[in-house]
PDB file of N, CA and C in Angstrom:
ATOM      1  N   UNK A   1      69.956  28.827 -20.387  1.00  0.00           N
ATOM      2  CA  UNK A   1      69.590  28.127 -21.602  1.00  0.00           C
ATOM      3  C   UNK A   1      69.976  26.656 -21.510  1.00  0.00           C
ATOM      4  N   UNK A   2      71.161  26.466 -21.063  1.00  0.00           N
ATOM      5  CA  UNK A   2      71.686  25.197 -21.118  1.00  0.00           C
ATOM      6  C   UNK A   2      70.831  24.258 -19.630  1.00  0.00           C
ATOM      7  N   UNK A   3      70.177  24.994 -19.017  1.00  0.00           N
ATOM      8  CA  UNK A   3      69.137  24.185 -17.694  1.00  0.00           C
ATOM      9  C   UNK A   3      67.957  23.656 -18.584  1.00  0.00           C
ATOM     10  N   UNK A   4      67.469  24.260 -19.740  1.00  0.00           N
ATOM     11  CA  UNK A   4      66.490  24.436 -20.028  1.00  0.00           C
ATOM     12  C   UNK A   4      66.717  22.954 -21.401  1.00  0.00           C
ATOM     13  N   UNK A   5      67.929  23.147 -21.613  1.00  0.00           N
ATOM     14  CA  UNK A   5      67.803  21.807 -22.240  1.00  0.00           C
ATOM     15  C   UNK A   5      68.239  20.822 -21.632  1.00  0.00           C
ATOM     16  N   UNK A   6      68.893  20.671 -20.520  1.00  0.00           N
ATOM     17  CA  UNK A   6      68.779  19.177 -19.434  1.00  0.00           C
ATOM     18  C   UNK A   6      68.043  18.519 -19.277  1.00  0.00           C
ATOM     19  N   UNK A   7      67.205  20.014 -18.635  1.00  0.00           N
ATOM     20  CA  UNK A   7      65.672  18.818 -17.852  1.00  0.00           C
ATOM     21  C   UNK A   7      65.045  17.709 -18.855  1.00  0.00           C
ATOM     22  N   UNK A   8      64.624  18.424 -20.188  1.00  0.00           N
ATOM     23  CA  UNK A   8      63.664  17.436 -20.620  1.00  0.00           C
ATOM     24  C   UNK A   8      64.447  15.945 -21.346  1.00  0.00           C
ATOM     25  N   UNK A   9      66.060  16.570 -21.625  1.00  0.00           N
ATOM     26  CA  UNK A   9      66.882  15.131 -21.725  1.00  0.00           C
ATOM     27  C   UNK A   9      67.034  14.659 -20.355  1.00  0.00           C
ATOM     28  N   UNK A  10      66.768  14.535 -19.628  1.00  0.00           N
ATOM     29  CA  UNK A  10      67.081  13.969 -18.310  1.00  0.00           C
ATOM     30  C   UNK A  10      65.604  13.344 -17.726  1.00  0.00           C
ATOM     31  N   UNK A  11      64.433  13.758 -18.391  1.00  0.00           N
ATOM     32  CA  UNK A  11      63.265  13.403 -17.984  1.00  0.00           C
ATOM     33  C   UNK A  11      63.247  11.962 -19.353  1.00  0.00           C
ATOM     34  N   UNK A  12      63.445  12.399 -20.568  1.00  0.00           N
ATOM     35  CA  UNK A  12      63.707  11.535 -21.768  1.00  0.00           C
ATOM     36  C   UNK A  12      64.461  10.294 -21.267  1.00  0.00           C
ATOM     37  N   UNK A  13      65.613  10.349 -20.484  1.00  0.00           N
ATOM     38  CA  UNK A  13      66.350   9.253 -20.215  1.00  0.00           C
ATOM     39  C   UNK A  13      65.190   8.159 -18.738  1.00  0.00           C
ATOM     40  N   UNK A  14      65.022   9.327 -17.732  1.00  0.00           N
ATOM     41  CA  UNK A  14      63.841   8.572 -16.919  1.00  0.00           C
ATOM     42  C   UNK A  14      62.932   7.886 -17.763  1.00  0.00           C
ATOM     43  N   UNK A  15      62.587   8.633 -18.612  1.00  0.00           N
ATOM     44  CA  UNK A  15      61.037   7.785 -18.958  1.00  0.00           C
ATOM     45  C   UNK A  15      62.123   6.178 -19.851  1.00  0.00           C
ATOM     46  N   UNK A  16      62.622   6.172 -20.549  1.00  0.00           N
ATOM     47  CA  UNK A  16      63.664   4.809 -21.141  1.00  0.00           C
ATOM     48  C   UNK A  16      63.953   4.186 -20.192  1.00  0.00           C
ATOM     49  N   UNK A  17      64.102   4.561 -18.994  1.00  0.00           N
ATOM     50  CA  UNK A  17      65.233   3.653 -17.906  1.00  0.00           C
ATOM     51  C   UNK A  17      63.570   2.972 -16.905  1.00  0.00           C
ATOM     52  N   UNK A  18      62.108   3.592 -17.205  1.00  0.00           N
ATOM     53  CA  UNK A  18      61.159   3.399 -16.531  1.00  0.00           C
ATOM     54  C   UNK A  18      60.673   2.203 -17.667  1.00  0.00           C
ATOM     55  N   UNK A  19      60.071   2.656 -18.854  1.00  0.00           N
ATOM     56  CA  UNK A  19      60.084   1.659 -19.581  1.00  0.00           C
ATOM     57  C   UNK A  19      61.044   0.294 -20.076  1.00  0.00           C
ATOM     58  N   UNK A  20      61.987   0.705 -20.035  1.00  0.00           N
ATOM     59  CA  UNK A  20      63.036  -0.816 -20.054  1.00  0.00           C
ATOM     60  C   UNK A  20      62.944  -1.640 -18.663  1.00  0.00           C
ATOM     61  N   UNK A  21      62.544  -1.000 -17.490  1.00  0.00           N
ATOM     62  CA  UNK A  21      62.484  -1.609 -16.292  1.00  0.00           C
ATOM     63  C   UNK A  21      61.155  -2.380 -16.217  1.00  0.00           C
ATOM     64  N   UNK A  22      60.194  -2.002 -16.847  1.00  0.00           N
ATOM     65  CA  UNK A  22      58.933  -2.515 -16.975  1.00  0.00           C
ATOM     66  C   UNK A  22      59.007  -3.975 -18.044  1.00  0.00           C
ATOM     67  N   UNK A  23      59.499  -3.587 -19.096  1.00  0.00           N
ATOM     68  CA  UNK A  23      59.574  -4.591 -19.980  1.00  0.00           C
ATOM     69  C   UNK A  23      60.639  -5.837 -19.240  1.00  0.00           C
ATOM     70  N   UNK A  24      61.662  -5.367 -18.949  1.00  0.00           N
ATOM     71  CA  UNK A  24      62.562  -6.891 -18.035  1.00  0.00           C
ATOM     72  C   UNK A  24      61.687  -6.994 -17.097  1.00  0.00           C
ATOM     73  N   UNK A  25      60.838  -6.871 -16.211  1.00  0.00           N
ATOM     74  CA  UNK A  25      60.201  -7.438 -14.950  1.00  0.00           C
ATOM     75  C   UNK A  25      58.787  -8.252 -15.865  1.00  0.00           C
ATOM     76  N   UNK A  26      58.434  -8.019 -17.000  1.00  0.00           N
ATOM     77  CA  UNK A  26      57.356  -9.004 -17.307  1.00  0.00           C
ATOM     78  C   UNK A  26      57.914  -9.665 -17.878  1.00  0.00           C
ATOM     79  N   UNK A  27      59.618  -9.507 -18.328  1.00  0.00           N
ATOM     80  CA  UNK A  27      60.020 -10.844 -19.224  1.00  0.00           C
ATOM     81  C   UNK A  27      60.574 -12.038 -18.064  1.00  0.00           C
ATOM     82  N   UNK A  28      61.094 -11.249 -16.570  1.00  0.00           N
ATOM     83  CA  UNK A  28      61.468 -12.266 -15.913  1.00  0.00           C
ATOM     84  C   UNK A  28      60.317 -13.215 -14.990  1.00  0.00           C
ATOM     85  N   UNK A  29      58.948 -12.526 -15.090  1.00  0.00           N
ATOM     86  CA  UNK A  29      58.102 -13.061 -14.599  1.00  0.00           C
ATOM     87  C   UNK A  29      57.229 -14.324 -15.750  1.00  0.00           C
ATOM     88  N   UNK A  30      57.604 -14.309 -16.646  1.00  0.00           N
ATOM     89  CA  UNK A  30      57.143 -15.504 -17.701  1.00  0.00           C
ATOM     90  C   UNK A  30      57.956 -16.682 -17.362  1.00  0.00           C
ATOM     91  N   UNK A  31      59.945 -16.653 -17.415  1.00  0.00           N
ATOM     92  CA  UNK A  31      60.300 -17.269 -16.830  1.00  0.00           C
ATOM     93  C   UNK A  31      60.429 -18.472 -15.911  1.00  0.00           C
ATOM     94  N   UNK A  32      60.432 -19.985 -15.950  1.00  0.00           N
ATOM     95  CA  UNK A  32      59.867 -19.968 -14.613  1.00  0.00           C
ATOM     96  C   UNK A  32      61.576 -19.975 -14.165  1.00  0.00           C
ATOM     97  N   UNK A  33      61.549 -20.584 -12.763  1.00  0.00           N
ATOM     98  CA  UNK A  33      62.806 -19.988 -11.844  1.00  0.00           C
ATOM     99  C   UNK A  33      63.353 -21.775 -11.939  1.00  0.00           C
ATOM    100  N   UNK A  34      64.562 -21.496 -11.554  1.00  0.00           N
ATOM    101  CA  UNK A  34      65.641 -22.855 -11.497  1.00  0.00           C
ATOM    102  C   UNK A  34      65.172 -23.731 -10.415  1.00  0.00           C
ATOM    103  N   UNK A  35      65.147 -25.015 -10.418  1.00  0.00           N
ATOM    104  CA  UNK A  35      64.549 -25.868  -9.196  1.00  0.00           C
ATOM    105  C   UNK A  35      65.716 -25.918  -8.373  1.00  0.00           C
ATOM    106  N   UNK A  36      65.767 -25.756  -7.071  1.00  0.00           N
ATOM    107  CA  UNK A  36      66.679 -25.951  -5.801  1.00  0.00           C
ATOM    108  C   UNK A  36      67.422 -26.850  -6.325  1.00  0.00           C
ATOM    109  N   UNK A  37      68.919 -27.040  -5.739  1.00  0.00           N
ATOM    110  CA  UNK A  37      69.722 -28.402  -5.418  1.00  0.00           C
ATOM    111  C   UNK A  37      69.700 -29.157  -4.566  1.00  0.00           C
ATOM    112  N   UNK A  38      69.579 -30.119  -4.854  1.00  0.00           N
ATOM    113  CA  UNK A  38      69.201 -31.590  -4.208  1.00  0.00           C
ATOM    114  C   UNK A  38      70.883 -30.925  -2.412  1.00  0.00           C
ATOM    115  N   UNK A  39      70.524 -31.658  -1.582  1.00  0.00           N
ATOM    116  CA  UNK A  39      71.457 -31.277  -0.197  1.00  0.00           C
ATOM    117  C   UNK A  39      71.909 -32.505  -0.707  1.00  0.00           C
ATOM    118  N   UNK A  40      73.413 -31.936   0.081  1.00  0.00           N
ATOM    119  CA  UNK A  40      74.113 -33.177   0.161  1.00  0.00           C
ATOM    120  C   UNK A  40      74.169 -33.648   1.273  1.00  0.00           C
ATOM    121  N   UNK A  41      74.046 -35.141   1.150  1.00  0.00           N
ATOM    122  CA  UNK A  41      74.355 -36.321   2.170  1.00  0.00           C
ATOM    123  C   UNK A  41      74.790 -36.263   3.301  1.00  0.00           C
ATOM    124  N   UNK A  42      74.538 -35.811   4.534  1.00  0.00           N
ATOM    125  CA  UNK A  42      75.862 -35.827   5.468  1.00  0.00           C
ATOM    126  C   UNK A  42      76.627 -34.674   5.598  1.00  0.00           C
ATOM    127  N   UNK A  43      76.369 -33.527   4.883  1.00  0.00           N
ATOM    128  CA  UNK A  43      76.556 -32.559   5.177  1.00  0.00           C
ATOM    129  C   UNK A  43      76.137 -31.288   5.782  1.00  0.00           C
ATOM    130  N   UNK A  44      75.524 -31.666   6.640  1.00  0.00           N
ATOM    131  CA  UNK A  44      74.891 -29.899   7.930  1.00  0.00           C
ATOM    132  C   UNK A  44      75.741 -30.320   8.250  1.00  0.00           C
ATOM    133  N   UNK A  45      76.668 -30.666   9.131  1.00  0.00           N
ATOM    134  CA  UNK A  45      77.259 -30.333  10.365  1.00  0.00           C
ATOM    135  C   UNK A  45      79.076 -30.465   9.914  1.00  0.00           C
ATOM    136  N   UNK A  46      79.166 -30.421   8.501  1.00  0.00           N
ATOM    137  CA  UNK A  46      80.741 -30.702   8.297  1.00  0.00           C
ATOM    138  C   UNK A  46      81.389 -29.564   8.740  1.00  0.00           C
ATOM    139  N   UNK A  47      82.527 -29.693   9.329  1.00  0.00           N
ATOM    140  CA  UNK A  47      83.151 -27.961   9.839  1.00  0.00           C
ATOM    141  C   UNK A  47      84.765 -28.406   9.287  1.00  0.00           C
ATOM    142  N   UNK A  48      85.283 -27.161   8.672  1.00  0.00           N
ATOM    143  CA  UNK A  48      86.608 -27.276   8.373  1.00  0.00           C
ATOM    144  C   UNK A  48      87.508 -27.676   9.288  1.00  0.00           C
ATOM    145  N   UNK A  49      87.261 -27.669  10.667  1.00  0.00           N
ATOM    146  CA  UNK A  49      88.092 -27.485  11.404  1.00  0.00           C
ATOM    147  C   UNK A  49      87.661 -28.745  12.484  1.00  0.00           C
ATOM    148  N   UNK A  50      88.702 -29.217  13.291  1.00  0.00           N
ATOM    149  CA  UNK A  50      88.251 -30.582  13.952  1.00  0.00           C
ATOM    150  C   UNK A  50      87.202 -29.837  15.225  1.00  0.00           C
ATOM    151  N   UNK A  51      86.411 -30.858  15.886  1.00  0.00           N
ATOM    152  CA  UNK A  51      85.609 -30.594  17.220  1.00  0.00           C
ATOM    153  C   UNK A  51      86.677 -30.389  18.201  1.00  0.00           C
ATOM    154  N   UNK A  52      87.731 -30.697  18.351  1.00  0.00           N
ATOM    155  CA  UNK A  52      88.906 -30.600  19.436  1.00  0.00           C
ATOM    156  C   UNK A  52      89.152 -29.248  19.577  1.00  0.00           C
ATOM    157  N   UNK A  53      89.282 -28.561  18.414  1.00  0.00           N
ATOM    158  CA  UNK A  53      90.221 -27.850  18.034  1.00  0.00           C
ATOM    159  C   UNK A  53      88.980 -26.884  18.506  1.00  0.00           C
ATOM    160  N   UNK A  54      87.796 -26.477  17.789  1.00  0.00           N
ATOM    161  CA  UNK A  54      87.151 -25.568  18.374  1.00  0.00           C
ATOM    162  C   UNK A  54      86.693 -25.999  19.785  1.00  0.00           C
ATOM    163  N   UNK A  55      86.394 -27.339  20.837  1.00  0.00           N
ATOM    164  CA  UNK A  55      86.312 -26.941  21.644  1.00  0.00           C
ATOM    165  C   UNK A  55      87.433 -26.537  22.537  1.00  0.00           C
ATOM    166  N   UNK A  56      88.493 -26.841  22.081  1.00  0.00           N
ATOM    167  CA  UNK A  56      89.850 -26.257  22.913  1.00  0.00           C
ATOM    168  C   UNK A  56      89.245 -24.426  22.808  1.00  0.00           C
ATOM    169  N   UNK A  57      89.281 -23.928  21.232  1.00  0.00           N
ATOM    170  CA  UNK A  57      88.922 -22.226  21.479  1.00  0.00           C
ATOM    171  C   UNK A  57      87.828 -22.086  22.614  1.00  0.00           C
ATOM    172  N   UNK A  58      86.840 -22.849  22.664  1.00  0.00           N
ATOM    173  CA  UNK A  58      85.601 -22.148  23.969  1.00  0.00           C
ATOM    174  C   UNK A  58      86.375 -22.024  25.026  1.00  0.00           C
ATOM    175  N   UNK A  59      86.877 -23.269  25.655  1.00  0.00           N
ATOM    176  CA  UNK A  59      87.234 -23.256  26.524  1.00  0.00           C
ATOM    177  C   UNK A  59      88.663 -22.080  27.238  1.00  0.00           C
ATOM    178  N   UNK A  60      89.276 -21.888  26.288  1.00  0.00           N
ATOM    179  CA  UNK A  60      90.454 -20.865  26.390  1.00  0.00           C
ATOM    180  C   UNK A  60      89.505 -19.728  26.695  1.00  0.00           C
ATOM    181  N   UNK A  61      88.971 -19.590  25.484  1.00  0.00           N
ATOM    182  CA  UNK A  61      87.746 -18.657  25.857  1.00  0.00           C
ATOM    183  C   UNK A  61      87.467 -18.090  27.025  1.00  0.00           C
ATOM    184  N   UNK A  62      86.866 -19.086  27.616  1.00  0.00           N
ATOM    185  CA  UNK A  62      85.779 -18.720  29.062  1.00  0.00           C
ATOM    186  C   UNK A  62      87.075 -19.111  29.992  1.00  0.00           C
ATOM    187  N   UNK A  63      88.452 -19.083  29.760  1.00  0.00           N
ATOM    188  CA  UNK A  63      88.642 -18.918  30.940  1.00  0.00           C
ATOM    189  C   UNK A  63      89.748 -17.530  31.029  1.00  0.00           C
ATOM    190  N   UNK A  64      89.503 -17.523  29.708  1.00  0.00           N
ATOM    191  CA  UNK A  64      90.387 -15.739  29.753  1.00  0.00           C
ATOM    192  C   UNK A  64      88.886 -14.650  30.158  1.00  0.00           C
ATOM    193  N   UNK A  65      87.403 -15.035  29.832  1.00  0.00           N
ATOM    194  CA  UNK A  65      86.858 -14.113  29.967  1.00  0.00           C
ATOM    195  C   UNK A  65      86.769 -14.177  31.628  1.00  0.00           C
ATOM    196  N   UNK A  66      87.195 -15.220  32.138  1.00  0.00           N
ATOM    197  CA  UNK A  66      86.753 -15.557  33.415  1.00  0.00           C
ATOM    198  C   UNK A  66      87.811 -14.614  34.522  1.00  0.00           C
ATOM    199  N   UNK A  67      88.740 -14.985  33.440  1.00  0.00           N
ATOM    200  CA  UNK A  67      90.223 -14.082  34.546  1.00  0.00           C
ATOM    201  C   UNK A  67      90.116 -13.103  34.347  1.00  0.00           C
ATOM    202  N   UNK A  68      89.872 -12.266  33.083  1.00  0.00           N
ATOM    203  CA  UNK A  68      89.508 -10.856  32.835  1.00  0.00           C
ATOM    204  C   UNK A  68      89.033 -10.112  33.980  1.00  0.00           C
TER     205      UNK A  68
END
């Protein structure tokens, strides 16, 4: 008895969770979308860390893989 009243609350909740999904996807498609941020200046290639410092790691690197 108690299977028999699941299903159709459980089909009741699908069909709400199908319709509310329908209604937010045509409200976010009216929307329009945020314009990109402008890049900053001089910044591709900033690295936290100095060029020394990581090329010191390669080099340790390739010569432990080398002695390996």
């Amino acid at each position: 008895m108690a299977a028999q009243v699941i299903i159709p609350k459980a089909f009741l909740l699908f069909l709400l969770i199908a319709a509310f999904a329908v209604v937010s996807a045509q409200d976010s498609e009216s929307m329009a979308p945020a314009p990109a941020p402008g890049m900053e200046a001089g910044a591709g290639f900033s690295l936290p860390v100095s060029g020394a410092m990581v090329g010191f790691s390669l080099v340790v690197s390739l010569l432990g893989f080398l002695k390996h």
